[in-house]
PDB file of N, CA and C in Angstrom:
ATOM      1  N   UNK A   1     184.663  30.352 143.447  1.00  0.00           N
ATOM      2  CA  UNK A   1     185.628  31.229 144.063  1.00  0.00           C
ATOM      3  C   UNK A   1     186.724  31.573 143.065  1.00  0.00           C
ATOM      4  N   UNK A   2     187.332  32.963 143.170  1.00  0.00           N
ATOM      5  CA  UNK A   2     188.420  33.042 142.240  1.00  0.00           C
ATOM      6  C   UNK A   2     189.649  33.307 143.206  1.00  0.00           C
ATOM      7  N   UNK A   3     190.499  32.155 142.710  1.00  0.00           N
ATOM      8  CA  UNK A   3     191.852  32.205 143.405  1.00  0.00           C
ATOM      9  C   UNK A   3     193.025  33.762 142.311  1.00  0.00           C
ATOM     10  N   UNK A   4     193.879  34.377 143.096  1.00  0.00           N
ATOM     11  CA  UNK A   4     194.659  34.810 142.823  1.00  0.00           C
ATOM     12  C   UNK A   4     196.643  34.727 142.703  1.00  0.00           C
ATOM     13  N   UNK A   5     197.035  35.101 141.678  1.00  0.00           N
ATOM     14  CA  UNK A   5     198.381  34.651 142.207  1.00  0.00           C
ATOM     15  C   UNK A   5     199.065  35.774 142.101  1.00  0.00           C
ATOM     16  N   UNK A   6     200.397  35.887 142.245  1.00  0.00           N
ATOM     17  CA  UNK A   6     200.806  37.634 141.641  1.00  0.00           C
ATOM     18  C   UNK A   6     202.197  37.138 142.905  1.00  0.00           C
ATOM     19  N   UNK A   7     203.080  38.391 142.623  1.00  0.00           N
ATOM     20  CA  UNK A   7     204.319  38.199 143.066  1.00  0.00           C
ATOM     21  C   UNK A   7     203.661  39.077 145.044  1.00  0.00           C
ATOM     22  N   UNK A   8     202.983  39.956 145.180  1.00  0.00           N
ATOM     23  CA  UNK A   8     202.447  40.040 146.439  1.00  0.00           C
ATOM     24  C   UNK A   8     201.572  39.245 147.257  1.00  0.00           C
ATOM     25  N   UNK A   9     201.456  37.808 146.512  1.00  0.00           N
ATOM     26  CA  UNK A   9     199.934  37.101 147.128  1.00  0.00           C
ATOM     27  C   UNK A   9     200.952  36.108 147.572  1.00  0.00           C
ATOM     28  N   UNK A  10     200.032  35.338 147.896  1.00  0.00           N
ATOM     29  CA  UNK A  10     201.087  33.751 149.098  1.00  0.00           C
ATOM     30  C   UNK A  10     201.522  33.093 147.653  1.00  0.00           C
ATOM     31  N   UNK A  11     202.654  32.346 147.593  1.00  0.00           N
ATOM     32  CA  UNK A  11     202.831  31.430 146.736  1.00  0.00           C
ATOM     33  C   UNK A  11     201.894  30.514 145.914  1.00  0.00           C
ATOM     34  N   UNK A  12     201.219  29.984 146.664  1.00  0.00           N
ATOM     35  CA  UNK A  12     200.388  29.035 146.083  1.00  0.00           C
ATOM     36  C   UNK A  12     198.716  29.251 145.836  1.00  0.00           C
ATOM     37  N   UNK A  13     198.608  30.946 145.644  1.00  0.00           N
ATOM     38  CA  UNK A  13     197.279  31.519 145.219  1.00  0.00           C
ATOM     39  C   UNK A  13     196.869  32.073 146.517  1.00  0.00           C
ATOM     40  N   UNK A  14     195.348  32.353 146.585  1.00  0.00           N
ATOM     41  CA  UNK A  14     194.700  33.392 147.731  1.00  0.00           C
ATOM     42  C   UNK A  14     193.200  33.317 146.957  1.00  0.00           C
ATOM     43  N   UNK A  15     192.202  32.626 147.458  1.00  0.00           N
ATOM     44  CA  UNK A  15     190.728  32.667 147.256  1.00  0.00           C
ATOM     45  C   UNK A  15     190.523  34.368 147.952  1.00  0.00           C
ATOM     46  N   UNK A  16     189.660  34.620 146.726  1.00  0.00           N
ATOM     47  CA  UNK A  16     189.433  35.849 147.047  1.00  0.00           C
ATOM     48  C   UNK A  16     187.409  35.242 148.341  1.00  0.00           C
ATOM     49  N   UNK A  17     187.119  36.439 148.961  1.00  0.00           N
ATOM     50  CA  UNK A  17     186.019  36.127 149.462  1.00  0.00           C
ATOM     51  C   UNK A  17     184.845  36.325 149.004  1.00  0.00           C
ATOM     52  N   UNK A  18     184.157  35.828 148.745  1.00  0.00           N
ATOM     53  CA  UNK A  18     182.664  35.758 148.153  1.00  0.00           C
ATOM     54  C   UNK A  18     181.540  35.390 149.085  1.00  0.00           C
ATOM     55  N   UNK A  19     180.742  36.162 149.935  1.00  0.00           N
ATOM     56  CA  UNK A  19     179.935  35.293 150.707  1.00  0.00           C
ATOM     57  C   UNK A  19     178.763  36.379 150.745  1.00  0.00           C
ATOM     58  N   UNK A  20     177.576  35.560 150.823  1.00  0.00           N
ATOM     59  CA  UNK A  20     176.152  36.491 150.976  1.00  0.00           C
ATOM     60  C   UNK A  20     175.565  35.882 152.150  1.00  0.00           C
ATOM     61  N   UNK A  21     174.871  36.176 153.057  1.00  0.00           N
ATOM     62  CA  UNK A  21     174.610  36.570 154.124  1.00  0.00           C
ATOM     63  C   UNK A  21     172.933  36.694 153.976  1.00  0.00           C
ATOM     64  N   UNK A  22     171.983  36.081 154.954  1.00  0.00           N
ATOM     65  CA  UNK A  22     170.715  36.861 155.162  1.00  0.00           C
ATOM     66  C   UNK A  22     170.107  36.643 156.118  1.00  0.00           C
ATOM     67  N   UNK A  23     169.637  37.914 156.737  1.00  0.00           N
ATOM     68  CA  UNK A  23     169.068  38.303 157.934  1.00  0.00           C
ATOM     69  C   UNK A  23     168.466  39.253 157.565  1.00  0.00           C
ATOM     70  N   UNK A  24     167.964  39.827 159.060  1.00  0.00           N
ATOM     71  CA  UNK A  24     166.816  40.915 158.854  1.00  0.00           C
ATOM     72  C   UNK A  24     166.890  42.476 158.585  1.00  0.00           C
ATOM     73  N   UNK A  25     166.398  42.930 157.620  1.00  0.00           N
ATOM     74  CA  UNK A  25     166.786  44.560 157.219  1.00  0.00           C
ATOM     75  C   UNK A  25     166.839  44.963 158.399  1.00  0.00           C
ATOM     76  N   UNK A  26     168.289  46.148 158.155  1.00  0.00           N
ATOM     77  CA  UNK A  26     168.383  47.365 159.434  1.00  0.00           C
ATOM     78  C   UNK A  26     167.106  48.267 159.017  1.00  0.00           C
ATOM     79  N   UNK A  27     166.984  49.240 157.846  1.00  0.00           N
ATOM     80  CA  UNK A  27     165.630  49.581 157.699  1.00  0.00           C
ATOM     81  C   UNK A  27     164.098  49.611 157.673  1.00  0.00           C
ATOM     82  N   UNK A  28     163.191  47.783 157.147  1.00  0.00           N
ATOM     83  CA  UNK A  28     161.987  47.768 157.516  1.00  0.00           C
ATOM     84  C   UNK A  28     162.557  46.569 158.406  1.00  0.00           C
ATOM     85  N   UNK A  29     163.104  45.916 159.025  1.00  0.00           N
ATOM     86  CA  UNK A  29     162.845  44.534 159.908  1.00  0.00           C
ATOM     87  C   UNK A  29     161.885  43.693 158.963  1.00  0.00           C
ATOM     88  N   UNK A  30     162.196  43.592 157.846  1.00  0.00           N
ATOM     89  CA  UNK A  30     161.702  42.270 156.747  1.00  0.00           C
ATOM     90  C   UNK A  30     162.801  40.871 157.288  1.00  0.00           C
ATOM     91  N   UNK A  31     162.013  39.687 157.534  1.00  0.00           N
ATOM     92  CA  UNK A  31     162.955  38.519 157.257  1.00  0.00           C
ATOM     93  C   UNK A  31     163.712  38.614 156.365  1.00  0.00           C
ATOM     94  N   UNK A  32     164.248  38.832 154.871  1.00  0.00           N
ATOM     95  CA  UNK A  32     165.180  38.332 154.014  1.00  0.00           C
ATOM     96  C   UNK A  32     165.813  39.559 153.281  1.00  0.00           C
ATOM     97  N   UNK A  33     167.159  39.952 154.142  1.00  0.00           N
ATOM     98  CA  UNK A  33     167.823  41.201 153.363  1.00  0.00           C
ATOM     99  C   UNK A  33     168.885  40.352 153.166  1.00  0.00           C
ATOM    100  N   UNK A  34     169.581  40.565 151.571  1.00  0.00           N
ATOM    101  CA  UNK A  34     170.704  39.757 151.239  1.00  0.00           C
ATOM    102  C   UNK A  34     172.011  41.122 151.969  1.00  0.00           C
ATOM    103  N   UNK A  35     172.601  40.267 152.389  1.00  0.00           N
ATOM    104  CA  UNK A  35     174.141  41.458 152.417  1.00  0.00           C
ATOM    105  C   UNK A  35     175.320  40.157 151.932  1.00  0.00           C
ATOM    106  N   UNK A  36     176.150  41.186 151.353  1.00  0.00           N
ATOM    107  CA  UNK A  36     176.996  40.335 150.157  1.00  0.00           C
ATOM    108  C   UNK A  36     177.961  41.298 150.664  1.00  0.00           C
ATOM    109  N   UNK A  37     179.003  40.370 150.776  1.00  0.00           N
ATOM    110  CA  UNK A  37     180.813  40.692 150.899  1.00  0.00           C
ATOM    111  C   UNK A  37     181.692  40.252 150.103  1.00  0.00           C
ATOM    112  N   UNK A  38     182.349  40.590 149.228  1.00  0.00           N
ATOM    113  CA  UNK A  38     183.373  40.034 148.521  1.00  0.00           C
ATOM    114  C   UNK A  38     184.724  41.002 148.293  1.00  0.00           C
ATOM    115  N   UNK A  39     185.757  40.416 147.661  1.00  0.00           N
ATOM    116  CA  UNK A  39     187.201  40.879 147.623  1.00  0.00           C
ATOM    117  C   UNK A  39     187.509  40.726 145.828  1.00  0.00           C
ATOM    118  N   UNK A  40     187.993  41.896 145.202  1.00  0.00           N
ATOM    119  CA  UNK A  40     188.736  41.938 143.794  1.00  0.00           C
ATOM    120  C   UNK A  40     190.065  42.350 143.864  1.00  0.00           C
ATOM    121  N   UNK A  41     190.238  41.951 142.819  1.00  0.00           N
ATOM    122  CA  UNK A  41     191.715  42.252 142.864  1.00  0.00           C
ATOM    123  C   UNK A  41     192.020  43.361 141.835  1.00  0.00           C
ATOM    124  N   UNK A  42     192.523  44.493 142.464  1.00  0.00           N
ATOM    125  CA  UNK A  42     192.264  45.380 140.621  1.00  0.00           C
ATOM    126  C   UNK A  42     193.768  46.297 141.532  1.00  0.00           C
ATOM    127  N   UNK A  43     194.405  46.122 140.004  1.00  0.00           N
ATOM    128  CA  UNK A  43     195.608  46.773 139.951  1.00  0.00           C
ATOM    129  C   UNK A  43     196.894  46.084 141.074  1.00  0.00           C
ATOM    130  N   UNK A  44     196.932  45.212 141.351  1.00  0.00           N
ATOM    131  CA  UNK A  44     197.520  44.184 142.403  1.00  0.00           C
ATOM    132  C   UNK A  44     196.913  44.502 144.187  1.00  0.00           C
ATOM    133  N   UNK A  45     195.771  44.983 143.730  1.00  0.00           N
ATOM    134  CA  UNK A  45     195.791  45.073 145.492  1.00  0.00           C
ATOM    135  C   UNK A  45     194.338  44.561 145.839  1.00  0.00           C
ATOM    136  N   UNK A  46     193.942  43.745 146.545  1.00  0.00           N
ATOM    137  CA  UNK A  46     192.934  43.126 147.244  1.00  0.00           C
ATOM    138  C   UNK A  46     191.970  44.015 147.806  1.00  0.00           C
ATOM    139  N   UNK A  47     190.723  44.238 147.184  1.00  0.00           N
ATOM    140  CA  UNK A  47     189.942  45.271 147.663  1.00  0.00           C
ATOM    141  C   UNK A  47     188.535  44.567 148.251  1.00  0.00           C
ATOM    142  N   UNK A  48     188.091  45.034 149.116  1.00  0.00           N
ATOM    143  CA  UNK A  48     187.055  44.407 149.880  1.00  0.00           C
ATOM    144  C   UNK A  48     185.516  45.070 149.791  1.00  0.00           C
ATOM    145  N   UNK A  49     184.646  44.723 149.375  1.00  0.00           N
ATOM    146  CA  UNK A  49     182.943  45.395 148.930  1.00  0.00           C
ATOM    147  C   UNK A  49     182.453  44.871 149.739  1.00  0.00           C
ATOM    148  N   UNK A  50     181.070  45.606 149.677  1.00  0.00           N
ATOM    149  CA  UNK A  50     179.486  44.991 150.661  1.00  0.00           C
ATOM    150  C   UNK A  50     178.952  45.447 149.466  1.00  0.00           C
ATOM    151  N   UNK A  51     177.337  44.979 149.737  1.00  0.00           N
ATOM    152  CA  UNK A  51     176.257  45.602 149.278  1.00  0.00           C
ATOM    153  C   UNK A  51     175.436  45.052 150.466  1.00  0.00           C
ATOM    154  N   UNK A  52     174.095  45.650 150.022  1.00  0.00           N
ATOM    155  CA  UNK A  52     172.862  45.377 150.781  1.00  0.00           C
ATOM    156  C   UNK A  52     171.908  45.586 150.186  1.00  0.00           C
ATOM    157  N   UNK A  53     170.722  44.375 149.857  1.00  0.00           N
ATOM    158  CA  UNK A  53     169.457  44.641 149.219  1.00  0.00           C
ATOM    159  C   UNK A  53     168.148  43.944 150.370  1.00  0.00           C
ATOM    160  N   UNK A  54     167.193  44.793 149.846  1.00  0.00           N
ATOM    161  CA  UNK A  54     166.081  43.864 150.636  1.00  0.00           C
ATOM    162  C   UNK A  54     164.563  43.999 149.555  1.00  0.00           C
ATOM    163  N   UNK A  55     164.296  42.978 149.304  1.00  0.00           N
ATOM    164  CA  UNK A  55     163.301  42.675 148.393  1.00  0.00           C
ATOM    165  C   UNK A  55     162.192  43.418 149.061  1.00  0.00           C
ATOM    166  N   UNK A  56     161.851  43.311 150.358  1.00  0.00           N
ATOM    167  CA  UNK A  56     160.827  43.909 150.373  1.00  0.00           C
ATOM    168  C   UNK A  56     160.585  45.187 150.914  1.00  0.00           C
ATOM    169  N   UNK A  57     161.572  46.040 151.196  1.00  0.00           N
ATOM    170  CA  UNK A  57     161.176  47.514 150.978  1.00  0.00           C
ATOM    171  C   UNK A  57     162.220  47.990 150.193  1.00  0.00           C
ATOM    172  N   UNK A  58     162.704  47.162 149.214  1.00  0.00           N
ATOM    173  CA  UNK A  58     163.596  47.779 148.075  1.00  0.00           C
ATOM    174  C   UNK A  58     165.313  48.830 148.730  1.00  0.00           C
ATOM    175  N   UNK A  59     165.145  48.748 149.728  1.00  0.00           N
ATOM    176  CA  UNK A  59     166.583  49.597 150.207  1.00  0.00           C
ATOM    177  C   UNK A  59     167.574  48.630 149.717  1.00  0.00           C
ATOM    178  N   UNK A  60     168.642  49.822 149.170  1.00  0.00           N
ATOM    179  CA  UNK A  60     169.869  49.295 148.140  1.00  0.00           C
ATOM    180  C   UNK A  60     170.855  49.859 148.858  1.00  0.00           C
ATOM    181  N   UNK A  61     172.165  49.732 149.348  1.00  0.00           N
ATOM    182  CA  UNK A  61     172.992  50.483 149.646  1.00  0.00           C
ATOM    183  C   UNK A  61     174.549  49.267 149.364  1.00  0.00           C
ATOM    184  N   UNK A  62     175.760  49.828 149.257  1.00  0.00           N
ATOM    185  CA  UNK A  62     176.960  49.197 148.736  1.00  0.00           C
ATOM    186  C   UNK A  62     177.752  50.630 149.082  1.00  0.00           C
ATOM    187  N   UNK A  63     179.213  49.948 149.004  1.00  0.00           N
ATOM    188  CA  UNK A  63     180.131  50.620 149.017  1.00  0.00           C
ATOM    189  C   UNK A  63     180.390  51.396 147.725  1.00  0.00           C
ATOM    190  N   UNK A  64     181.479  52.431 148.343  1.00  0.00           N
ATOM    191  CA  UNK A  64     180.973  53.663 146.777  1.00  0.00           C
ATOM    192  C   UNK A  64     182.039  52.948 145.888  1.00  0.00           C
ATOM    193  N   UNK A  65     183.174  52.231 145.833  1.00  0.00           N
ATOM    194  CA  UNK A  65     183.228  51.314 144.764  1.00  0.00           C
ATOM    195  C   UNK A  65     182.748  49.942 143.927  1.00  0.00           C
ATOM    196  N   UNK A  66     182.010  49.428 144.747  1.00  0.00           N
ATOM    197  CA  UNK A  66     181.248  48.299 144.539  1.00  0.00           C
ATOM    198  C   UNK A  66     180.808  48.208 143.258  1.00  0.00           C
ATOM    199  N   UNK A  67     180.354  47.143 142.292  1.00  0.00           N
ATOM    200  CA  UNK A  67     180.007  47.750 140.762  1.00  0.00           C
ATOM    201  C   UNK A  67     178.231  47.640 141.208  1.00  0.00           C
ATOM    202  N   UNK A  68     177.748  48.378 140.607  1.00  0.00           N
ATOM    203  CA  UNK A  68     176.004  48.924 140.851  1.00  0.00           C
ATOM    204  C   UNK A  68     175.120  47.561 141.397  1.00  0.00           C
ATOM    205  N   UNK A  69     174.333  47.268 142.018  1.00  0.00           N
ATOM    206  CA  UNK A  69     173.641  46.287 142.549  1.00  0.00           C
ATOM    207  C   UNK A  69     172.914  45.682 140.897  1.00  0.00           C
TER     208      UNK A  69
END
């Protein structure tokens, strides 16, 4: 996890969120689609991503800032 500090964050840091997730594609209903959530910090402000992959019919989708799957 990466903690943050900065004169807008709580005193004593702020874990940013990192968590992946798996369940079943919204597109083919495969058992194992990863969906991934996490938080950066760019330019002092706390920004929040998804993505979504599924190994087995390859559908990719993320937020339009997210960095590329």
């Amino acid at each position: 996890m990466t903690t943050v500090y900065g004169p807008g964050v709580e005193p004593g840091g702020m874990e940013l969120d990192n968590e992946t997730l798996i369940d079943a594609c919204k597109e083919c209903g495969g058992p194992i689609c990863q969906y991934r959530f996490w938080e950066t910090l760019d330019g002092g402000c706390i920004n929040r991503h998804w993505s979504v992959y599924c190994p087995d019919c390859g559908f990719e989708d993320s937020d339009p800032y997210a960095d590329p799957l």
